[in-house]
PDB file of N, CA and C in Angstrom:
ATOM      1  N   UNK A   1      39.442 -28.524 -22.120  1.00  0.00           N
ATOM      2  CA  UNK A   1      38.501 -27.781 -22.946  1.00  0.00           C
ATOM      3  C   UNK A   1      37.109 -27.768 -22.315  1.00  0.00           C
ATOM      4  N   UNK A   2      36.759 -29.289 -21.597  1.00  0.00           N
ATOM      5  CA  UNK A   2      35.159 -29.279 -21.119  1.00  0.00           C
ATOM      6  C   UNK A   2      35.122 -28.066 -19.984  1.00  0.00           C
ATOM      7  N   UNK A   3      36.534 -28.266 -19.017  1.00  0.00           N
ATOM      8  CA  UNK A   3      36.618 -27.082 -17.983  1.00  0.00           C
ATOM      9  C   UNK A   3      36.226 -26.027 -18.441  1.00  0.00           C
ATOM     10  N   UNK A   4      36.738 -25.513 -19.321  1.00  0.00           N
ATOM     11  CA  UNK A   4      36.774 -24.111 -19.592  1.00  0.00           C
ATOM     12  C   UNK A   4      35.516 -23.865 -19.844  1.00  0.00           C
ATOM     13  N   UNK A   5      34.691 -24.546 -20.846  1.00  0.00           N
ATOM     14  CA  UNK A   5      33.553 -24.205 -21.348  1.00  0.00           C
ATOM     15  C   UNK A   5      32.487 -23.903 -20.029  1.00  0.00           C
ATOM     16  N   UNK A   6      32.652 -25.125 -19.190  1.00  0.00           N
ATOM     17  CA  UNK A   6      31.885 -25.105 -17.922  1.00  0.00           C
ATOM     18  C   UNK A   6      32.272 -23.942 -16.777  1.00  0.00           C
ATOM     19  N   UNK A   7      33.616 -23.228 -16.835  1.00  0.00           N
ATOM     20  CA  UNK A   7      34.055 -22.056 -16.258  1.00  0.00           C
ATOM     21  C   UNK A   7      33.482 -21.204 -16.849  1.00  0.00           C
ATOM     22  N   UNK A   8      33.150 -20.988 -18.043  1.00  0.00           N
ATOM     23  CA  UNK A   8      33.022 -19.807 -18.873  1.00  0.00           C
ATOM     24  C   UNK A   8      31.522 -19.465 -18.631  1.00  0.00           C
ATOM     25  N   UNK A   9      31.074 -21.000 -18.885  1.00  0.00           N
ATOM     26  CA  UNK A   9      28.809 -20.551 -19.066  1.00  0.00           C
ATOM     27  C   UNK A   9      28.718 -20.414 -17.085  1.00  0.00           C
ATOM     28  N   UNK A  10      29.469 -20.847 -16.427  1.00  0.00           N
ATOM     29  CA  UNK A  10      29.646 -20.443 -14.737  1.00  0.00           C
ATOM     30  C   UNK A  10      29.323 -18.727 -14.885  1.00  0.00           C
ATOM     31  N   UNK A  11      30.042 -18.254 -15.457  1.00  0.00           N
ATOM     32  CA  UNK A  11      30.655 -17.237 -15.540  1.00  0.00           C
ATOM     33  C   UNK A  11      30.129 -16.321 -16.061  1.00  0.00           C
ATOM     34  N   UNK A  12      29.348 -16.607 -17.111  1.00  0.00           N
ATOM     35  CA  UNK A  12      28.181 -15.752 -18.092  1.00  0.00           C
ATOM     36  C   UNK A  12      26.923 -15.982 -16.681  1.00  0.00           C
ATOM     37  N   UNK A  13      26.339 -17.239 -16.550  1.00  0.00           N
ATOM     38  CA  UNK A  13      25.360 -17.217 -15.502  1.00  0.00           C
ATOM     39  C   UNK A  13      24.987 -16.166 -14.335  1.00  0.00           C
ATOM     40  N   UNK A  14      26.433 -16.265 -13.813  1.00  0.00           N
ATOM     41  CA  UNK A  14      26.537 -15.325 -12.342  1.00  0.00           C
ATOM     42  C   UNK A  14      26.598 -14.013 -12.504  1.00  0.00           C
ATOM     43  N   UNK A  15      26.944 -13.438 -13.859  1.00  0.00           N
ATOM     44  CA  UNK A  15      27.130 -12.019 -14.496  1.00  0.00           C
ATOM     45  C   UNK A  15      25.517 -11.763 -14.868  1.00  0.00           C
ATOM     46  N   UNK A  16      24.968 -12.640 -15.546  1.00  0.00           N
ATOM     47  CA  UNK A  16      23.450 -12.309 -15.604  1.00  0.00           C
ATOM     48  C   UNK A  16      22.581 -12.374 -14.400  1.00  0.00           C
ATOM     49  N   UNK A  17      23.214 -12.687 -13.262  1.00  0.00           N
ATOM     50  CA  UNK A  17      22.002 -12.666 -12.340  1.00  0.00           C
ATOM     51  C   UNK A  17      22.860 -11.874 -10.899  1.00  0.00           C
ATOM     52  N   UNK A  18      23.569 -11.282 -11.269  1.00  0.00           N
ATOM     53  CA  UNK A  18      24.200  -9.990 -10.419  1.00  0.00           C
ATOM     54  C   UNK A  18      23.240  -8.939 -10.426  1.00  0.00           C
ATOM     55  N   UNK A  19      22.654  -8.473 -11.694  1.00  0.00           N
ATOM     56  CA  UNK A  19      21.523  -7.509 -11.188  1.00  0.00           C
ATOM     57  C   UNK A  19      20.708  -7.587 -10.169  1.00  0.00           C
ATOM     58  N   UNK A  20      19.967  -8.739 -10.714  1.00  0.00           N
ATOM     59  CA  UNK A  20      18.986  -9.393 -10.094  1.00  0.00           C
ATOM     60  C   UNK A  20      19.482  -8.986  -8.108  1.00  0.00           C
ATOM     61  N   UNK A  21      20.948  -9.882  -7.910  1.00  0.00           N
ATOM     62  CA  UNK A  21      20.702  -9.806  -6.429  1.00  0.00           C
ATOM     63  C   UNK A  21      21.048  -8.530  -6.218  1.00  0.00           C
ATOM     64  N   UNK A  22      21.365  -7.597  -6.891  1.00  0.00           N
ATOM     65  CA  UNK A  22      21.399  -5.988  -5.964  1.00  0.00           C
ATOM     66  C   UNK A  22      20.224  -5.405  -5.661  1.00  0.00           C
ATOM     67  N   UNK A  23      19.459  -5.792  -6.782  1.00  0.00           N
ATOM     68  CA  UNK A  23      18.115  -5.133  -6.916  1.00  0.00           C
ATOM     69  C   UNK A  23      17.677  -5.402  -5.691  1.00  0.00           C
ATOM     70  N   UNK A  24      17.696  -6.934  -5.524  1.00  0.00           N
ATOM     71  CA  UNK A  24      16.719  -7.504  -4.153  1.00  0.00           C
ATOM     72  C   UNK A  24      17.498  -7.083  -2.948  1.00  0.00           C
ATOM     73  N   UNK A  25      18.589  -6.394  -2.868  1.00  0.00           N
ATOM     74  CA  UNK A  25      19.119  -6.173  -1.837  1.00  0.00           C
ATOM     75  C   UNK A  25      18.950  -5.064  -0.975  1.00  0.00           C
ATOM     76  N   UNK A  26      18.377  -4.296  -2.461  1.00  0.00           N
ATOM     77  CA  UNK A  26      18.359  -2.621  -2.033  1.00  0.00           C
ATOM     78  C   UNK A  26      16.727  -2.814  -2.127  1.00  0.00           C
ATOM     79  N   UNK A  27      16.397  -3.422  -2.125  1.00  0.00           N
ATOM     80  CA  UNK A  27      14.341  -2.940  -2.469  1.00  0.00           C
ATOM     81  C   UNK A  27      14.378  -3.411  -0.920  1.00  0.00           C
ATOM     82  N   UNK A  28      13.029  -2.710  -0.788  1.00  0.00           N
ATOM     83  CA  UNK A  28      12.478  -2.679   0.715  1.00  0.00           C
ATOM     84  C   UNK A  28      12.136  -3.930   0.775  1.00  0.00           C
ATOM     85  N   UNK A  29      12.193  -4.330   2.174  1.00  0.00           N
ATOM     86  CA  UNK A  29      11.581  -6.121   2.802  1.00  0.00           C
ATOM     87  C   UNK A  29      10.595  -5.713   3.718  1.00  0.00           C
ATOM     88  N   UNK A  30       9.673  -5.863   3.242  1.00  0.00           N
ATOM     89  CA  UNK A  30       8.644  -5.738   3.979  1.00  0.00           C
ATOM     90  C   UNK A  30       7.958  -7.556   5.103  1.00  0.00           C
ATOM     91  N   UNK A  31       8.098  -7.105   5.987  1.00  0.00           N
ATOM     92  CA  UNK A  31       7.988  -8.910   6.537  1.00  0.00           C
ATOM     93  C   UNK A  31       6.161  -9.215   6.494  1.00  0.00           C
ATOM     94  N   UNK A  32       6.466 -10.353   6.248  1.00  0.00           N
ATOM     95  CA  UNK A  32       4.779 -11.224   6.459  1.00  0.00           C
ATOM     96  C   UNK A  32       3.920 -10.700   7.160  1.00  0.00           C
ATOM     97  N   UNK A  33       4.539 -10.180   8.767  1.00  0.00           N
ATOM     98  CA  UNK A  33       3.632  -9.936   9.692  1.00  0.00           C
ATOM     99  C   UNK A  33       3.198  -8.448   9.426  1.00  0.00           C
ATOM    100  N   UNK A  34       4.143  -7.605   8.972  1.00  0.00           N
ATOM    101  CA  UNK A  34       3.821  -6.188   8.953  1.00  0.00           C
ATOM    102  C   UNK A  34       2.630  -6.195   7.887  1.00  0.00           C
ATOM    103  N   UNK A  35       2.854  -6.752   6.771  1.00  0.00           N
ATOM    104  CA  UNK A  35       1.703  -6.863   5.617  1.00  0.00           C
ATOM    105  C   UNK A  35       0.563  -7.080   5.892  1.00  0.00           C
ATOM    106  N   UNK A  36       0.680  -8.387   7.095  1.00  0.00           N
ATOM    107  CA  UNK A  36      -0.829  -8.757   7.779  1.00  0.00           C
ATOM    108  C   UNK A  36      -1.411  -7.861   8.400  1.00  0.00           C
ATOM    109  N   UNK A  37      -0.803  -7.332   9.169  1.00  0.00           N
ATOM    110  CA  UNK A  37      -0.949  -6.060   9.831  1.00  0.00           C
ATOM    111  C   UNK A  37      -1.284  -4.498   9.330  1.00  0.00           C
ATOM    112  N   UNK A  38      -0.878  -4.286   8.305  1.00  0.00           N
ATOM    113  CA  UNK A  38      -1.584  -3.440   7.263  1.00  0.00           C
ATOM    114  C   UNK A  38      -2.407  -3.471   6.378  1.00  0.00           C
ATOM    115  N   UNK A  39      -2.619  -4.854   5.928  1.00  0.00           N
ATOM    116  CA  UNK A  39      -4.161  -5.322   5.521  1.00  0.00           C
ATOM    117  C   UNK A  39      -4.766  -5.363   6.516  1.00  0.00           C
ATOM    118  N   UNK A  40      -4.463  -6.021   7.401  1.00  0.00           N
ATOM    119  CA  UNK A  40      -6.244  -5.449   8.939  1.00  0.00           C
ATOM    120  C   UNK A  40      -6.516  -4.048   9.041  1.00  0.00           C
ATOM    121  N   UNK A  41      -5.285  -3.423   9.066  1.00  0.00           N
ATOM    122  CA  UNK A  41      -6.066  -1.921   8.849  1.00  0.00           C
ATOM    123  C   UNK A  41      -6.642  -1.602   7.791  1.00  0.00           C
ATOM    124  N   UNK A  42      -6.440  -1.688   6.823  1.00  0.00           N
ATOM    125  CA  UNK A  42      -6.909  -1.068   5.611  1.00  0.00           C
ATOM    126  C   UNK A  42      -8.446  -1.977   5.836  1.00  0.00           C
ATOM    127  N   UNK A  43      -8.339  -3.262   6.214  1.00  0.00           N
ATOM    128  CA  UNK A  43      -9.820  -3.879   5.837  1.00  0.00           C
ATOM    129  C   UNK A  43     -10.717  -3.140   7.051  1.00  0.00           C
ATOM    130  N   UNK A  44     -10.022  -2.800   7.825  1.00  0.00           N
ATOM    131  CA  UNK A  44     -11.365  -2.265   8.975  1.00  0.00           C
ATOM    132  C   UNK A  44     -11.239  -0.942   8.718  1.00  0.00           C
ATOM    133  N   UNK A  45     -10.567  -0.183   7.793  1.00  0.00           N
ATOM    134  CA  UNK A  45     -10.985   0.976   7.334  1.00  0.00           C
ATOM    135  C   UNK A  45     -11.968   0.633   6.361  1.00  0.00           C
ATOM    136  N   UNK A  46     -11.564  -0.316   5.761  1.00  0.00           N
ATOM    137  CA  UNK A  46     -12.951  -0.085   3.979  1.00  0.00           C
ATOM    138  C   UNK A  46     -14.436  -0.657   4.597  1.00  0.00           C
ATOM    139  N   UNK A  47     -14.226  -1.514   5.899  1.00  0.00           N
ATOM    140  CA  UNK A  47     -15.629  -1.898   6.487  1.00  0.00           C
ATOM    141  C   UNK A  47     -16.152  -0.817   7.503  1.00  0.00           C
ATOM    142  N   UNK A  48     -15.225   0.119   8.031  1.00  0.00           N
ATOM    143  CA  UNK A  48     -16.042   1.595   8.358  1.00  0.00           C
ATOM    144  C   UNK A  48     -16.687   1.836   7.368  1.00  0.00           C
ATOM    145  N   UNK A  49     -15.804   2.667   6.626  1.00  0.00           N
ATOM    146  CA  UNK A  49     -16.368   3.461   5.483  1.00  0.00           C
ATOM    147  C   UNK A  49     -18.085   2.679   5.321  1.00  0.00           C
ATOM    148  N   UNK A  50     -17.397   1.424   4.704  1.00  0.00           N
ATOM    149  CA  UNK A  50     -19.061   0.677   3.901  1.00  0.00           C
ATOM    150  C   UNK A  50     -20.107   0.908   4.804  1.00  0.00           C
ATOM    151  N   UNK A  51     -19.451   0.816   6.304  1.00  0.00           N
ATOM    152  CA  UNK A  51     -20.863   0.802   7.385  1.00  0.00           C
ATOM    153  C   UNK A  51     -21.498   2.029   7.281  1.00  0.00           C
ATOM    154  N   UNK A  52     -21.048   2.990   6.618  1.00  0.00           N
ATOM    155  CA  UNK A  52     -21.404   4.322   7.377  1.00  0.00           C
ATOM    156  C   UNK A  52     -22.607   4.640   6.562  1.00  0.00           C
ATOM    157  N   UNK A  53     -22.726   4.068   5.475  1.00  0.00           N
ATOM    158  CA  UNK A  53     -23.997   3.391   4.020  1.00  0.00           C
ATOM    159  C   UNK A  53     -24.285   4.606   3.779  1.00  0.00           C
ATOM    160  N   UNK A  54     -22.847   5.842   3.413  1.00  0.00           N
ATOM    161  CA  UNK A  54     -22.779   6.944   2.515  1.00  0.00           C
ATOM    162  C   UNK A  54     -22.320   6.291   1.274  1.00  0.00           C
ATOM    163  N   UNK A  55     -22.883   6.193  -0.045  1.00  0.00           N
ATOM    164  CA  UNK A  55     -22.311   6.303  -1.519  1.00  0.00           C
ATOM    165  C   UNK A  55     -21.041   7.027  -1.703  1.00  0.00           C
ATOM    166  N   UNK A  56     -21.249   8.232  -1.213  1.00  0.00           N
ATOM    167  CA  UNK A  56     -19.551   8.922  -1.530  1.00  0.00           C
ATOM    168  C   UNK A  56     -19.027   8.169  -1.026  1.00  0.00           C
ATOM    169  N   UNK A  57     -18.525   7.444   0.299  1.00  0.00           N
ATOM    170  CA  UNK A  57     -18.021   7.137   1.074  1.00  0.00           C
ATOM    171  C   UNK A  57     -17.218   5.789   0.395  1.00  0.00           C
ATOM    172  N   UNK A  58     -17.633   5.609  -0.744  1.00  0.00           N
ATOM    173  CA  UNK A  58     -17.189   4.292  -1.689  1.00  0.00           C
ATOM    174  C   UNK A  58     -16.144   4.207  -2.525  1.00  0.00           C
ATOM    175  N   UNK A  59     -16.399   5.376  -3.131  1.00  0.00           N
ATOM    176  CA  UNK A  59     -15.136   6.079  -3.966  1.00  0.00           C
ATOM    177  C   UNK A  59     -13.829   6.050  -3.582  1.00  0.00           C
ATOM    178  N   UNK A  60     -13.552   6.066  -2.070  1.00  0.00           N
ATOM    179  CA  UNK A  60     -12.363   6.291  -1.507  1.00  0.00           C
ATOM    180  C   UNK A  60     -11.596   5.389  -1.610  1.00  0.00           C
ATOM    181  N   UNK A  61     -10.373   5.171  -1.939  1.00  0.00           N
ATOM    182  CA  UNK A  61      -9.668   4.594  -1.757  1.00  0.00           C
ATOM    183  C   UNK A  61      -8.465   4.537  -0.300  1.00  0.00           C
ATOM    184  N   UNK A  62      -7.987   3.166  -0.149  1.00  0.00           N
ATOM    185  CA  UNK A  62      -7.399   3.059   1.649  1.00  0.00           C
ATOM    186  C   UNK A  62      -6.096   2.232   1.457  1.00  0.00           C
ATOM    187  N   UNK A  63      -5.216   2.876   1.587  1.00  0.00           N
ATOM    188  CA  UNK A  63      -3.833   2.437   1.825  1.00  0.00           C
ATOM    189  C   UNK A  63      -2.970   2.648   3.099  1.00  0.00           C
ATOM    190  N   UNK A  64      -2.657   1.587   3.398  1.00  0.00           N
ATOM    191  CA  UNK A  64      -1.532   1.876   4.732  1.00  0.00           C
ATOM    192  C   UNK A  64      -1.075   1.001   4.382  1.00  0.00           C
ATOM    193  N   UNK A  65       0.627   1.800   5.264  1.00  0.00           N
ATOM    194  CA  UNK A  65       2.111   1.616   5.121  1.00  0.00           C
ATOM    195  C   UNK A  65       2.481   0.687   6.256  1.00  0.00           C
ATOM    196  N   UNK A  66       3.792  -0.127   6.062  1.00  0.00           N
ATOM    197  CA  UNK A  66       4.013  -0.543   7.631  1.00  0.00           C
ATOM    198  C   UNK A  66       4.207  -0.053   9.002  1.00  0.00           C
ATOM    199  N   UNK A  67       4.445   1.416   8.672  1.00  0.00           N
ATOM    200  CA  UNK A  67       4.187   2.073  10.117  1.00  0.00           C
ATOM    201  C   UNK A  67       3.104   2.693  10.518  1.00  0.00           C
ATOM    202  N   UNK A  68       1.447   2.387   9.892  1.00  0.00           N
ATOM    203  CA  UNK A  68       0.583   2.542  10.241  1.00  0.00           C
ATOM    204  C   UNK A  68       0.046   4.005   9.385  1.00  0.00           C
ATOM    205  N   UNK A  69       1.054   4.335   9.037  1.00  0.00           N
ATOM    206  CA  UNK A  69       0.421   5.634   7.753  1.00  0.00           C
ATOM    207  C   UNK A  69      -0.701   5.028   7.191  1.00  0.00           C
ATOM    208  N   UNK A  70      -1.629   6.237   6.750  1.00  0.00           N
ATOM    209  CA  UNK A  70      -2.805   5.600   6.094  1.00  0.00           C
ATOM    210  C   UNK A  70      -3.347   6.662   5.325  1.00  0.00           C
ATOM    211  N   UNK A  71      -3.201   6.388   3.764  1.00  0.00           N
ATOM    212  CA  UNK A  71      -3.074   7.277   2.618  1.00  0.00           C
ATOM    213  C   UNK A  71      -4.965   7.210   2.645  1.00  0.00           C
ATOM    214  N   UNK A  72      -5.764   7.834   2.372  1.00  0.00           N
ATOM    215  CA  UNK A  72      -6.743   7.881   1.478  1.00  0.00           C
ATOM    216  C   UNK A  72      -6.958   8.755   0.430  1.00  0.00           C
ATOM    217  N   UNK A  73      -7.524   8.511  -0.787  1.00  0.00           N
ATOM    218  CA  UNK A  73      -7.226   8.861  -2.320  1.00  0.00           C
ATOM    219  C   UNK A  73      -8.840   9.012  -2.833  1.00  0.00           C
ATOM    220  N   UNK A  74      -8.980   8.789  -3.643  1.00  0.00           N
ATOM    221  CA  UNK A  74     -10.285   9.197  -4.122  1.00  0.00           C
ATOM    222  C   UNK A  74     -10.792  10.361  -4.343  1.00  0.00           C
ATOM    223  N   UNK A  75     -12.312  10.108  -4.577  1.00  0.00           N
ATOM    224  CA  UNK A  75     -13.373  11.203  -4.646  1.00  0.00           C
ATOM    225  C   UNK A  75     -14.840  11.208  -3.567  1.00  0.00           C
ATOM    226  N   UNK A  76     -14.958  12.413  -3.037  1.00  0.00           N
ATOM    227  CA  UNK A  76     -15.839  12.248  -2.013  1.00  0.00           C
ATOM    228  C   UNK A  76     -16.906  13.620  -3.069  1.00  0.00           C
ATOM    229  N   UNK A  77     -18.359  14.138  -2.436  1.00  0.00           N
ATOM    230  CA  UNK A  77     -19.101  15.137  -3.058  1.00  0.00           C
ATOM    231  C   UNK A  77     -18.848  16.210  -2.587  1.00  0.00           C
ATOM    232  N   UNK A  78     -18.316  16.512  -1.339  1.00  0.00           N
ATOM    233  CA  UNK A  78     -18.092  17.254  -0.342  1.00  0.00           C
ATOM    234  C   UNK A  78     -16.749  17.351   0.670  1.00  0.00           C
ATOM    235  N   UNK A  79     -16.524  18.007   1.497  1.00  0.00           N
ATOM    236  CA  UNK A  79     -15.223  18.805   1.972  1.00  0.00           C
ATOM    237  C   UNK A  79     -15.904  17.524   3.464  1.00  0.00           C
ATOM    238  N   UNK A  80     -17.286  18.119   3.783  1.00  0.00           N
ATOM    239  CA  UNK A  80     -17.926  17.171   5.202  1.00  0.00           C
ATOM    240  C   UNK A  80     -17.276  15.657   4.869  1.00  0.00           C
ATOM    241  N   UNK A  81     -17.628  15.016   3.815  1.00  0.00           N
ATOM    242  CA  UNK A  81     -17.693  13.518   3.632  1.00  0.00           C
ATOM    243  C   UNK A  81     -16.008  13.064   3.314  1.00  0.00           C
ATOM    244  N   UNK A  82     -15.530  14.300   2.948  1.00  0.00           N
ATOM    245  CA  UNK A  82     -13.379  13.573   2.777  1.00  0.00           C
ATOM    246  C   UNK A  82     -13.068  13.832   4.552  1.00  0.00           C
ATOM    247  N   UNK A  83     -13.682  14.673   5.016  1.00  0.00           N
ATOM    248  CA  UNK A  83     -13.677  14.507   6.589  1.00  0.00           C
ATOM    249  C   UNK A  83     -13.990  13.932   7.516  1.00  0.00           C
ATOM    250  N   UNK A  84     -15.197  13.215   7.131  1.00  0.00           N
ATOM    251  CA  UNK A  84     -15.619  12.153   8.007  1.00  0.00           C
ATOM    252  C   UNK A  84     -14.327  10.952   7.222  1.00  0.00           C
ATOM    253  N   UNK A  85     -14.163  10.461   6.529  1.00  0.00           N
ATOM    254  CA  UNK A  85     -13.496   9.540   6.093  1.00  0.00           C
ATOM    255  C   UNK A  85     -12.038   9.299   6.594  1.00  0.00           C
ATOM    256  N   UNK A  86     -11.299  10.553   6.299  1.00  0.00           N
ATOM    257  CA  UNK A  86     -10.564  10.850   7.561  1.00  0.00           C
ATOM    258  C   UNK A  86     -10.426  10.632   9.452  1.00  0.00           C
ATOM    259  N   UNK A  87     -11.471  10.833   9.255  1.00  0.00           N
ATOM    260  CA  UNK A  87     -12.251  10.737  11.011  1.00  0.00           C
ATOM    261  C   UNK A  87     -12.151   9.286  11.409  1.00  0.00           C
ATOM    262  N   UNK A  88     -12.966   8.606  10.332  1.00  0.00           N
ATOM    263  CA  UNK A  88     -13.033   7.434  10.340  1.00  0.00           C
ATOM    264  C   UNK A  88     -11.887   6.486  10.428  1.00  0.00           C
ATOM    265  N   UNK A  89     -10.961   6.567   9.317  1.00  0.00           N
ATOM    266  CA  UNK A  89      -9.654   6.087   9.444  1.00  0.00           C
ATOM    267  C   UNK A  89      -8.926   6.484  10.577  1.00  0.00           C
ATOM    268  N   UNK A  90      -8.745   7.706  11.400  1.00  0.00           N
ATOM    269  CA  UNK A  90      -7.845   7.782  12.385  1.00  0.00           C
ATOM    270  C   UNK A  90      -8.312   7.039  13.369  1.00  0.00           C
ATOM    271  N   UNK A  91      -9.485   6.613  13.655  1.00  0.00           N
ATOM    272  CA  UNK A  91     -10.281   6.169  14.868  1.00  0.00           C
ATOM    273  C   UNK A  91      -9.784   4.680  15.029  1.00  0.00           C
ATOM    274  N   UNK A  92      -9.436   3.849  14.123  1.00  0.00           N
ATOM    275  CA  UNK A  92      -9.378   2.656  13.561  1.00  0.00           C
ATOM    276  C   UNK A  92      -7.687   2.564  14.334  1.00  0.00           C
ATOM    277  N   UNK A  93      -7.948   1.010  15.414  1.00  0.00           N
ATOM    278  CA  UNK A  93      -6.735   0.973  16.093  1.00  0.00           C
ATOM    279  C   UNK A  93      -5.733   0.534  14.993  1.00  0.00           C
ATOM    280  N   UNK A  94      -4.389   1.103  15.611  1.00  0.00           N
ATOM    281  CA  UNK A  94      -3.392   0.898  14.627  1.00  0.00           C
ATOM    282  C   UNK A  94      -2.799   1.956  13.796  1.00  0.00           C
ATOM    283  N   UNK A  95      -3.703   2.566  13.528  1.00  0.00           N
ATOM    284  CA  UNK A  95      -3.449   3.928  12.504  1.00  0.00           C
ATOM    285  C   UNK A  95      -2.681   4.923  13.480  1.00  0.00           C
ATOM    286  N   UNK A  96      -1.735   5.184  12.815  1.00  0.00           N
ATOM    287  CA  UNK A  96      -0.859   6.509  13.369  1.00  0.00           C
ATOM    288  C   UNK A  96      -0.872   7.861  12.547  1.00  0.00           C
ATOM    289  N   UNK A  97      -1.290   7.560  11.458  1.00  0.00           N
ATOM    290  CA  UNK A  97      -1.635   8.951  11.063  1.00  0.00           C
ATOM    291  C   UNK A  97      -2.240   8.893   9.599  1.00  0.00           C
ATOM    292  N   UNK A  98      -2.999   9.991   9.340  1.00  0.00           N
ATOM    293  CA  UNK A  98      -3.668   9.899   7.749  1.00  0.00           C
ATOM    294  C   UNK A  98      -3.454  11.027   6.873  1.00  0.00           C
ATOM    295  N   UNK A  99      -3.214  10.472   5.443  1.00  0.00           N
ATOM    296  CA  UNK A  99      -3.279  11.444   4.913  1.00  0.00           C
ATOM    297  C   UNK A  99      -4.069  11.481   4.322  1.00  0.00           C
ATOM    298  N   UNK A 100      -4.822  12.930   4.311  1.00  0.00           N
ATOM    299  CA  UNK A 100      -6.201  12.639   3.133  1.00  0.00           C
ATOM    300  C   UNK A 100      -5.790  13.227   1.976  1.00  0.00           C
ATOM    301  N   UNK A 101      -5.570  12.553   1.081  1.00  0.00           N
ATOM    302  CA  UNK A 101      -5.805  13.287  -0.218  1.00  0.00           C
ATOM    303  C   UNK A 101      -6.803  12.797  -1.440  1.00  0.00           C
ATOM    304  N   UNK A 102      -7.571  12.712  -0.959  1.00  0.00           N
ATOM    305  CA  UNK A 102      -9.302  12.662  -1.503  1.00  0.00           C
ATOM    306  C   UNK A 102      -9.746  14.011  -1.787  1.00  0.00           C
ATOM    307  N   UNK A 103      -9.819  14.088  -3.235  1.00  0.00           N
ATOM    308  CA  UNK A 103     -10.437  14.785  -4.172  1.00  0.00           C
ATOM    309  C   UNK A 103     -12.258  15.259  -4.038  1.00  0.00           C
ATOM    310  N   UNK A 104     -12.705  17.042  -3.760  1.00  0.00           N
ATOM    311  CA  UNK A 104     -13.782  17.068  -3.912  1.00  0.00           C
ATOM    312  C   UNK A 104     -14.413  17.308  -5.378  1.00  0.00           C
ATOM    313  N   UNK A 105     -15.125  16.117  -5.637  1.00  0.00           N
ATOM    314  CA  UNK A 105     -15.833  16.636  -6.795  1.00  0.00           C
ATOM    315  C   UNK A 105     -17.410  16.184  -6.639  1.00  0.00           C
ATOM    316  N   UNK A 106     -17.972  17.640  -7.405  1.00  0.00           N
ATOM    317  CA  UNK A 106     -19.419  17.550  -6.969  1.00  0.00           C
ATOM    318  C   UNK A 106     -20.502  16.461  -8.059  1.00  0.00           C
ATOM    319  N   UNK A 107     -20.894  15.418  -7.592  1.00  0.00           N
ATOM    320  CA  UNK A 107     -22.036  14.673  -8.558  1.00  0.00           C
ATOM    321  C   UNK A 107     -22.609  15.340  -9.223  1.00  0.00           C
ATOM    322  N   UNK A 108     -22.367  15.119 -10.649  1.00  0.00           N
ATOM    323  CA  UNK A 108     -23.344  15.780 -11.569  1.00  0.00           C
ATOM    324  C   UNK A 108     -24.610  15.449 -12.022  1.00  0.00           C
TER     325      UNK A 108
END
């Protein structure tokens, strides 16, 4: 009888945590080093930007991927300033390509 009980809650256990390992099986693994490596970019993109001591230039937001993609998002005042930002990020070693999709909207 103790068997069984101890077969059975075995048995309920491993059924509740079957999700669990598919999930982790199929989600992306991103390794330690690649992460490190895409936070240095992103940080020497957001310390361009800050250097460049444009205000628009703040708004932006900076994301990169592990293969060096590099999203920027935000709001700039102007078409010039989502372009320099752009400019800026491609220049930045590491970066393989950007996408800008930074929003112009004009300061009111």
């Amino acid at each position: 009888m103790m068997n069984t009980k101890l077969a059975a809650s075995c048995f309920v256990a491993a059924a509740l945590l079957l999700p669990i390992a598919g999930y982790s099986a199929d989600s992306v693994v991103q390794t330690p080093k690649a992460f490190v490596k895409d936070s240095v970019i992103t940080t020497k993109i957001k310390a361009k930007l800050a250097g460049e001591k444009l205000s628009s230039l703040v708004k932006i937001s900076v994301d990169t991927d592990d293969k060096g993609m590099v999203n920027l998002g935000g709001t700039a005042p102007n078409q010039a300033a989502a372009d320099k930002a752009a400019s800026i990020a491609g220049a930045v070693e590491g970066v393989k390509s950007v996408a800008n999709n930074i929003k112009i909207v004009a300061d009111k």
